[in-house]
Protein backbone atom coordinates (compact mmCIF):
# COMPACT_ATOMS: atom_id res chain seq x y z
CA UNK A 1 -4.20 70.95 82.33
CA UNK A 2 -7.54 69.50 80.07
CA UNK A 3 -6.19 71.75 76.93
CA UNK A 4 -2.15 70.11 77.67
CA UNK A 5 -3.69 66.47 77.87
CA UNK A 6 -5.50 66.95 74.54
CA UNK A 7 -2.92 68.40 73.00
CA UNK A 8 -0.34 65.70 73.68
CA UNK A 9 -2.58 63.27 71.86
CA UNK A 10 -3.36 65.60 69.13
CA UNK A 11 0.37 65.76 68.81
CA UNK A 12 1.03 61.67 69.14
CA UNK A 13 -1.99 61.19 66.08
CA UNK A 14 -0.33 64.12 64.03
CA UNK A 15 2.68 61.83 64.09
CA UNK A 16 1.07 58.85 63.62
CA UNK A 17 -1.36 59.70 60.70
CA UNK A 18 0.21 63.03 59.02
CA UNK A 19 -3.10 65.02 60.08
CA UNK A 20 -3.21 67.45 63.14
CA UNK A 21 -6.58 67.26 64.93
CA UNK A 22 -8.68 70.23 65.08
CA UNK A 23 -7.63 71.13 68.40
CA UNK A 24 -4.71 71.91 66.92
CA UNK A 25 -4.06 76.09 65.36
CA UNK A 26 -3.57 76.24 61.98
CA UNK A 27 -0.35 78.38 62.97
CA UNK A 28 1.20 75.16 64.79
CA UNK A 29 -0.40 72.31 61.86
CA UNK A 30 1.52 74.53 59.46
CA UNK A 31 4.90 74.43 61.70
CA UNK A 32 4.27 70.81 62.87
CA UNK A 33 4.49 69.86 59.27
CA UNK A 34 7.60 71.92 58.23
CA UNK A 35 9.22 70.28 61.14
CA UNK A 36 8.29 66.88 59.41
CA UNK A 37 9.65 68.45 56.27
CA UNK A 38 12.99 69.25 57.75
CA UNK A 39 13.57 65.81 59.53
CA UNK A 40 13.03 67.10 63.07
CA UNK A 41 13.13 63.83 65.67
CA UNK A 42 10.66 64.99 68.02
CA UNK A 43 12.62 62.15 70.94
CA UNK A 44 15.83 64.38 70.04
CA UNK A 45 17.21 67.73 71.83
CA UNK A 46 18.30 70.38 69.81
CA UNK A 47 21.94 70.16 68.16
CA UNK A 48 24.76 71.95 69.31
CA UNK A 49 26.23 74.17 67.02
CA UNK A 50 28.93 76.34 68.35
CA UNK A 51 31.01 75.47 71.61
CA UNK A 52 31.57 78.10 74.44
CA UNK A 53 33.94 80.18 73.09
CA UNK A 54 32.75 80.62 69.74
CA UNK A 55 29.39 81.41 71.24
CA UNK A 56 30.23 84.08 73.52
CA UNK A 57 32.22 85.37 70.32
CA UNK A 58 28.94 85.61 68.36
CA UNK A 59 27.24 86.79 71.33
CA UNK A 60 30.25 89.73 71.36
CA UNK A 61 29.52 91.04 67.89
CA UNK A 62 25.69 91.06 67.78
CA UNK A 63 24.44 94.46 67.77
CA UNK A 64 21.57 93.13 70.82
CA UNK A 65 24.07 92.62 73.01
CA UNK A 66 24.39 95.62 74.80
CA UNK A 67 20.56 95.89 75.23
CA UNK A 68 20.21 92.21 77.12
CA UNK A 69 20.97 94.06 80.69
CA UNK A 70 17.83 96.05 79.87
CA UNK A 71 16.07 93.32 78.22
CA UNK A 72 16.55 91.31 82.02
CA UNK A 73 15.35 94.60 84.06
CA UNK A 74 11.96 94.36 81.91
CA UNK A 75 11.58 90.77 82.66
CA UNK A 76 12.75 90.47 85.78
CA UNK A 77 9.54 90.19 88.15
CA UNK A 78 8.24 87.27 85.44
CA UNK A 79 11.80 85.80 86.13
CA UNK A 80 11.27 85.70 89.72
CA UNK A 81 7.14 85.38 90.56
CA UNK A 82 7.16 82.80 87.54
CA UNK A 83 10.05 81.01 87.75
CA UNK A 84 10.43 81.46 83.81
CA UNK A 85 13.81 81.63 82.02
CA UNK A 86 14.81 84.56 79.20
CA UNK A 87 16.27 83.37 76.27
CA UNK A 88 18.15 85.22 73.02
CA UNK A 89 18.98 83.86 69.53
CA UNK A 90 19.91 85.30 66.91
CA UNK A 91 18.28 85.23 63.39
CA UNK A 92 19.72 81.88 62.40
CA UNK A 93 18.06 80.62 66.06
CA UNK A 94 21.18 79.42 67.76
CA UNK A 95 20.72 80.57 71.25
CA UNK A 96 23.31 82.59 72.20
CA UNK A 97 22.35 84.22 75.77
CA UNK A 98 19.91 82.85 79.21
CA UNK A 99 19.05 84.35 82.32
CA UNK A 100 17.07 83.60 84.68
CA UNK A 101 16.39 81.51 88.27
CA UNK A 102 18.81 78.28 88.38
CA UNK A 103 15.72 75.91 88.95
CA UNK A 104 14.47 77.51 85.81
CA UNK A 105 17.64 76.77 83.80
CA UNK A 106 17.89 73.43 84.55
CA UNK A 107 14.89 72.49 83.13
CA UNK A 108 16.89 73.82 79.72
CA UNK A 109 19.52 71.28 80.00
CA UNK A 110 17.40 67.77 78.62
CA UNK A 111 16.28 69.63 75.61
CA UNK A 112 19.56 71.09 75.62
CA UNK A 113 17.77 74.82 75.35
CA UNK A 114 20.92 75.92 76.38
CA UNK A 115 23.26 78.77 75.11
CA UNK A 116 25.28 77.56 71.47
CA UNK A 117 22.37 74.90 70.53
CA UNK A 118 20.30 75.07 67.48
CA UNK A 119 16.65 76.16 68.68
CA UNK A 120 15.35 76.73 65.09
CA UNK A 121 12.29 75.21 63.63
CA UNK A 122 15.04 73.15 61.07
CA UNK A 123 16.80 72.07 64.52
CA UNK A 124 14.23 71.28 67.39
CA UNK A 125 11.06 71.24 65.75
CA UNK A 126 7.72 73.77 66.38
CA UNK A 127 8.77 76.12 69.39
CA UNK A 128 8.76 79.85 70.35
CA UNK A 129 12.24 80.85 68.79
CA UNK A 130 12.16 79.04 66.25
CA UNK A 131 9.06 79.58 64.61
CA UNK A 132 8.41 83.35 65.48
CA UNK A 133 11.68 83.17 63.63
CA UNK A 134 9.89 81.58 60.63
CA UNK A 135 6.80 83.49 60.59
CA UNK A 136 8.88 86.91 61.37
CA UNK A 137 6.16 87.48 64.00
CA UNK A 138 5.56 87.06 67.98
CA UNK A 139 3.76 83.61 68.67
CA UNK A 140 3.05 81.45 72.35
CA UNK A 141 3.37 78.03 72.20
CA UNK A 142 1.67 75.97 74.86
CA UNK A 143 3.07 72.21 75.99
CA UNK A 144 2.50 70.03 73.61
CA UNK A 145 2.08 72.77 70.46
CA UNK A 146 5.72 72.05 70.89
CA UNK A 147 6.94 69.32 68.37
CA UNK A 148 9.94 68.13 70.98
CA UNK A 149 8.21 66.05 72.83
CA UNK A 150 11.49 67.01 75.37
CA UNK A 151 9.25 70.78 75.55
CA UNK A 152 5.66 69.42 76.30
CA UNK A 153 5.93 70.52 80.09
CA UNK A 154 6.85 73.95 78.83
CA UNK A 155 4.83 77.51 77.51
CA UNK A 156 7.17 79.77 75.45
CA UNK A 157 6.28 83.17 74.16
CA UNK A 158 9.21 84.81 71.56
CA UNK A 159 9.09 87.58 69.38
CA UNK A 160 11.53 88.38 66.58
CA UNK A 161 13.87 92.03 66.93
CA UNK A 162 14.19 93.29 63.79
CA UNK A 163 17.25 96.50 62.54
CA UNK A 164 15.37 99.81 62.82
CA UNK A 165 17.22 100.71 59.81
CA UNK A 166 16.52 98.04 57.47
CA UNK A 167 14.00 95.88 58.89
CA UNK A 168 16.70 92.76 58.74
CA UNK A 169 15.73 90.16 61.16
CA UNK A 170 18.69 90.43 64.41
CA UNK A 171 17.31 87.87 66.67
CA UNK A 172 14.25 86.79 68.94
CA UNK A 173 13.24 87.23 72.61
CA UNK A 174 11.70 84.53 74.45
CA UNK A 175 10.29 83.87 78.12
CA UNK A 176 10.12 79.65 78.61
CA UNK A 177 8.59 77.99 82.11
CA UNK A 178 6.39 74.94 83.11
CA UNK A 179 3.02 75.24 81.07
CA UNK A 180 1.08 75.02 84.35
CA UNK A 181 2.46 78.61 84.87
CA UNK A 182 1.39 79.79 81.69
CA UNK A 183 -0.18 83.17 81.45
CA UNK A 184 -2.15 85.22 78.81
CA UNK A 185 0.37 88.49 79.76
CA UNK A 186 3.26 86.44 78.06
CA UNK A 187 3.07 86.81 74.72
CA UNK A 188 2.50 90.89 74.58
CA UNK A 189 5.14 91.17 77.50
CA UNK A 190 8.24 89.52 74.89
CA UNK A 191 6.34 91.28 72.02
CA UNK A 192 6.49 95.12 73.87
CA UNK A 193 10.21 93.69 75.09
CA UNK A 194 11.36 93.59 71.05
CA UNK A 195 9.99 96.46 70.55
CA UNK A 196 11.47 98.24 73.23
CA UNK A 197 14.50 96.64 71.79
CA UNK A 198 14.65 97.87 68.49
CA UNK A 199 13.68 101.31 69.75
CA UNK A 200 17.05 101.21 71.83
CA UNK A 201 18.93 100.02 68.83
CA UNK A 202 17.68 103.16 66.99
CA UNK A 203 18.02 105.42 69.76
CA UNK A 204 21.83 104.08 69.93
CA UNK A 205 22.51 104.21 66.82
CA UNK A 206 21.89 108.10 66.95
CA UNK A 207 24.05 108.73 69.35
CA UNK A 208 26.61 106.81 68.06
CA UNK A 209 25.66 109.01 64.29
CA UNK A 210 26.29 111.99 66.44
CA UNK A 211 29.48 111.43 67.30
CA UNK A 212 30.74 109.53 64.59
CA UNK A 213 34.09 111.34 62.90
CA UNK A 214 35.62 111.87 59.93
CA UNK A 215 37.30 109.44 58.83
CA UNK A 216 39.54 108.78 55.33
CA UNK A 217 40.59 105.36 53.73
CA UNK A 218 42.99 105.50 51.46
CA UNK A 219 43.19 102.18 48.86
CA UNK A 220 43.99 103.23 45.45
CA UNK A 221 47.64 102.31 44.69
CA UNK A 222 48.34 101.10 47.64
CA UNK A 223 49.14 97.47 48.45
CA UNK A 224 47.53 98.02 52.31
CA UNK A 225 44.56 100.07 53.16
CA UNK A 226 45.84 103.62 55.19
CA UNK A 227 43.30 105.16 57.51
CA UNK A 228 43.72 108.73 58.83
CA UNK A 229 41.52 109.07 61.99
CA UNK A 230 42.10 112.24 64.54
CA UNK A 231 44.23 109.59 66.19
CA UNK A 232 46.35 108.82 63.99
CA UNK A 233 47.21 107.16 60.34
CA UNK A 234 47.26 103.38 60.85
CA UNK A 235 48.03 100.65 58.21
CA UNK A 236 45.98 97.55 57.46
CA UNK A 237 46.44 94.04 56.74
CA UNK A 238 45.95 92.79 53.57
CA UNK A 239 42.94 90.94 55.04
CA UNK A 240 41.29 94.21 56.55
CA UNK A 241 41.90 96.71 53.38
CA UNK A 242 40.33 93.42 51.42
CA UNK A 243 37.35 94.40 53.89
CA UNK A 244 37.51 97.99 53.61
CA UNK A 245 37.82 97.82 49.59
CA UNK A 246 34.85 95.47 49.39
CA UNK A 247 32.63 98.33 51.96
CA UNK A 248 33.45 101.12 49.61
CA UNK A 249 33.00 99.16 46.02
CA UNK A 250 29.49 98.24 48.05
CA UNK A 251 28.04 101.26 50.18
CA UNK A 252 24.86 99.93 50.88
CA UNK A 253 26.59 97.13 52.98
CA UNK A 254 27.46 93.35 52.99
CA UNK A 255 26.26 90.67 55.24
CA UNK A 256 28.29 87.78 56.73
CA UNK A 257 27.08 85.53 53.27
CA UNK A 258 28.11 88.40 51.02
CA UNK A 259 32.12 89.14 52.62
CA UNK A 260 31.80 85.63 52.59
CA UNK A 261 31.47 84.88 49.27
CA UNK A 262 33.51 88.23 48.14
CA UNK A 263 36.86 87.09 50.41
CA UNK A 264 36.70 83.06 50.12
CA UNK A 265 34.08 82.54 47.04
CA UNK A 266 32.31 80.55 49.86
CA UNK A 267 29.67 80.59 52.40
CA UNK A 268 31.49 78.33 55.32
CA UNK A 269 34.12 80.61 56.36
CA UNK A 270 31.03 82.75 57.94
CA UNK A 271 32.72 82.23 61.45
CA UNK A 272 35.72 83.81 60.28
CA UNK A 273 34.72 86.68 58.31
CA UNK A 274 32.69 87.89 61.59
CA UNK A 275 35.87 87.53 63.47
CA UNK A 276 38.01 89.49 61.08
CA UNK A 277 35.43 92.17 60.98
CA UNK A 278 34.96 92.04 64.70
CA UNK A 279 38.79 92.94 64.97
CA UNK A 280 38.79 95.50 62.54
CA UNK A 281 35.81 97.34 64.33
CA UNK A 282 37.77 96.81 67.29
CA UNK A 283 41.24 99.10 65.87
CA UNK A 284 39.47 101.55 64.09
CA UNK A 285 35.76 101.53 66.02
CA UNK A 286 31.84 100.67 65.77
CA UNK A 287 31.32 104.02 64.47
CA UNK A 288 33.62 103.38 61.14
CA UNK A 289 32.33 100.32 60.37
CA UNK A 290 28.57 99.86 61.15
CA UNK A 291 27.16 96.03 61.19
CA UNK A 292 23.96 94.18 60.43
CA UNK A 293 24.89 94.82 57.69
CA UNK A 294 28.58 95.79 57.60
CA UNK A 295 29.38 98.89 55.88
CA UNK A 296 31.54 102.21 56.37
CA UNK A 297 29.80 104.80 58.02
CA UNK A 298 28.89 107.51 55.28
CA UNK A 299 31.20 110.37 57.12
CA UNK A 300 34.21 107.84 55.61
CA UNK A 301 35.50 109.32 52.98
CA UNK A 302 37.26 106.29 50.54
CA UNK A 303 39.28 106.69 46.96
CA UNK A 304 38.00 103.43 45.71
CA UNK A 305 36.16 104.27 42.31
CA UNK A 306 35.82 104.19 38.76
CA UNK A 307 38.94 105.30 38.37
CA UNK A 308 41.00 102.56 41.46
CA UNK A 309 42.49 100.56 38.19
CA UNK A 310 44.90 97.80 39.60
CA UNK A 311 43.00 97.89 42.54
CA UNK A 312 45.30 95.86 45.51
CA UNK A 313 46.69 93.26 42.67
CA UNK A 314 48.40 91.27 45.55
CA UNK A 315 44.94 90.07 46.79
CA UNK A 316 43.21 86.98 45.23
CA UNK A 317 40.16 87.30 46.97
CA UNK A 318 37.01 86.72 44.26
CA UNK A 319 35.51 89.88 45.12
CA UNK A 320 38.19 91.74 44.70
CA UNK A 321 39.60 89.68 41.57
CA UNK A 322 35.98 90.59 39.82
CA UNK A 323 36.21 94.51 41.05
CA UNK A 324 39.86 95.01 39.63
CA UNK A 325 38.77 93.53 36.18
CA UNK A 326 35.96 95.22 36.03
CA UNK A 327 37.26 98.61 37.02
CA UNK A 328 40.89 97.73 34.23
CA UNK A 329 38.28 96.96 32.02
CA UNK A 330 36.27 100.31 32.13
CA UNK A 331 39.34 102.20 32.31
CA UNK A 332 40.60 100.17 28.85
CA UNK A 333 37.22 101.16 27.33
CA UNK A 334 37.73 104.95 28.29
């Protein structure tokens, strides 16, 4: 209670002078002033960014999805003895999933901490989330450490989850509750929780490599993509062999920014490339194409290559504009 009451007027002179006290950790001066760099009101809650549905969309496709039933089991007698709250966001720190007692959740609703809302460092200021997400590493933050002044009655712990395969940043963890519950266990317990997490993610992604099948894409000539699966042949939409081309011109894979740019020759349209992709996981399966980031699983055989000249000339998507000159180009040279 002494440490929380020096704190809050380390945090009021901070604002008022531009200089933290030396109460205050150097790893919460540093965030304090980033969040003066990015604007942050510290009177304000954090902005909303997606509504319901297009949360629990997001929330859909993320590969930590399936793991959050496992990630509440580990958590679940700090849930209860506590009265804490579990919280997940992915990398951009828009909170996408809670859980936990429904005294602890409303305490979430006046900073708006709350599922859809903006819980980065850019968006609310010094906090868990948000700055493990910064500093790609597990951090506590203790009442007024927090730059909302909305969070001073709360202690947060988060640690970031990172891809097994290629270290990416998916998302944090975090355990939130009054700071007069705070406890030294908090900060390893969400840091052994990510880690348990990613070890999941690896150990799924094995079985899913096991039983992964054979699968061919056919492009070349063709105006639509035709996939031959054990189930079947099936035809694409223009949209989806766009997809599929893009995968197999760029094997290592493509994040959101990247199909992006290579569909709409812009970053906005991030919502709908994820939905797009999320349906064409959905007809031909996770195990075809693999997210995070998207690309075809390497048992897919493709005929996109050096050779694919007039590659789908119907489309006008930038990616695929560049690939076909590129490609009529070579073939000219030849």
């Amino acid at each position: 209670m002494r440490l929380a009451g020096l704190l809050r007027r380390a945090h009021t002179i901070a604002l008022d002078t531009g200089v933290a006290p030396g109460v205050v950790r150097p790893v919460i001066s540093d965030s304090w002033q980033r969040s003066v760099a990015a604007g942050v009101d510290p009177e304000r809650p954090a902005p909303r960014i997606l509504d319901a549905r297009h949360t629990a969309a997001r929330l859909a496709t993320h590969p930590v999805a399936p793991l959050l039933s496992r990630v509440s089991a580990l958590l679940r007698q700090a849930l209860v003895e506590s009265r804490y709250f579990v919280a997940f966001s992915d990398a951009d720190g828009v909170l996408l999933w809670t859980e936990g007692s429904r005294q602890a959740l409303r305490t979430a609703v006046a900073p708006r901490f709350l599922p859809g809302f903006l819980c980065s460092e850019d968006g609310v200021g010094t906090n868990a989330i948000g700055t493990a997400l910064a500093l790609d590493q597990p951090v506590q933050i203790y009442s007024a450490e927090h730059y909302s002044r909305l969070l001073h009655g709360w202690t947060c712990a988060a640690a970031p989850i990172h891809d097994p395969d290629t270290g990416e940043t998916l998302g944090a963890i975090d355990l939130s509750g009054d700071f007069r519950t705070a406890h030294l266990h908090g900060l390893p317990l969400v840091t052994a929780v990510a880690t348990a997490a990613e070890a999941w993610l690896a150990g799924d992604r094995r079985v899913v490599e096991e039983r992964a099948e054979a699968v061919a894409v056919a492009i070349a000539g063709r105006d639509r993509a035709v996939v031959t699966t054990s189930r079947g042949r099936m035809e694409m939409n223009l949209r989806h062999t766009e997809i599929l081309a893009l995968l197999a011109l760029n094997p290592a894979g493509m994040t959101v920014r990247d199909l992006a740019l290579a569909l709409y020759g812009s970053v906005e349209p991030a919502t709908t490339v994820r939905a797009e992709v999320t349906r064409l996981r959905r007809r031909l399966g996770a195990d075809v194409v693999l997210s995070r980031p998207y690309r075809l699983h390497e048992r897919v055989s493709t005929d996109v290559g050096e050779d694919s000249v007039g590659l789908l000339p119907e489309s006008r998507a930038p990616g695929i504009v560049e690939a076909r000159c590129s490609l009529d180009a070579a073939f000219q040279l030849d």
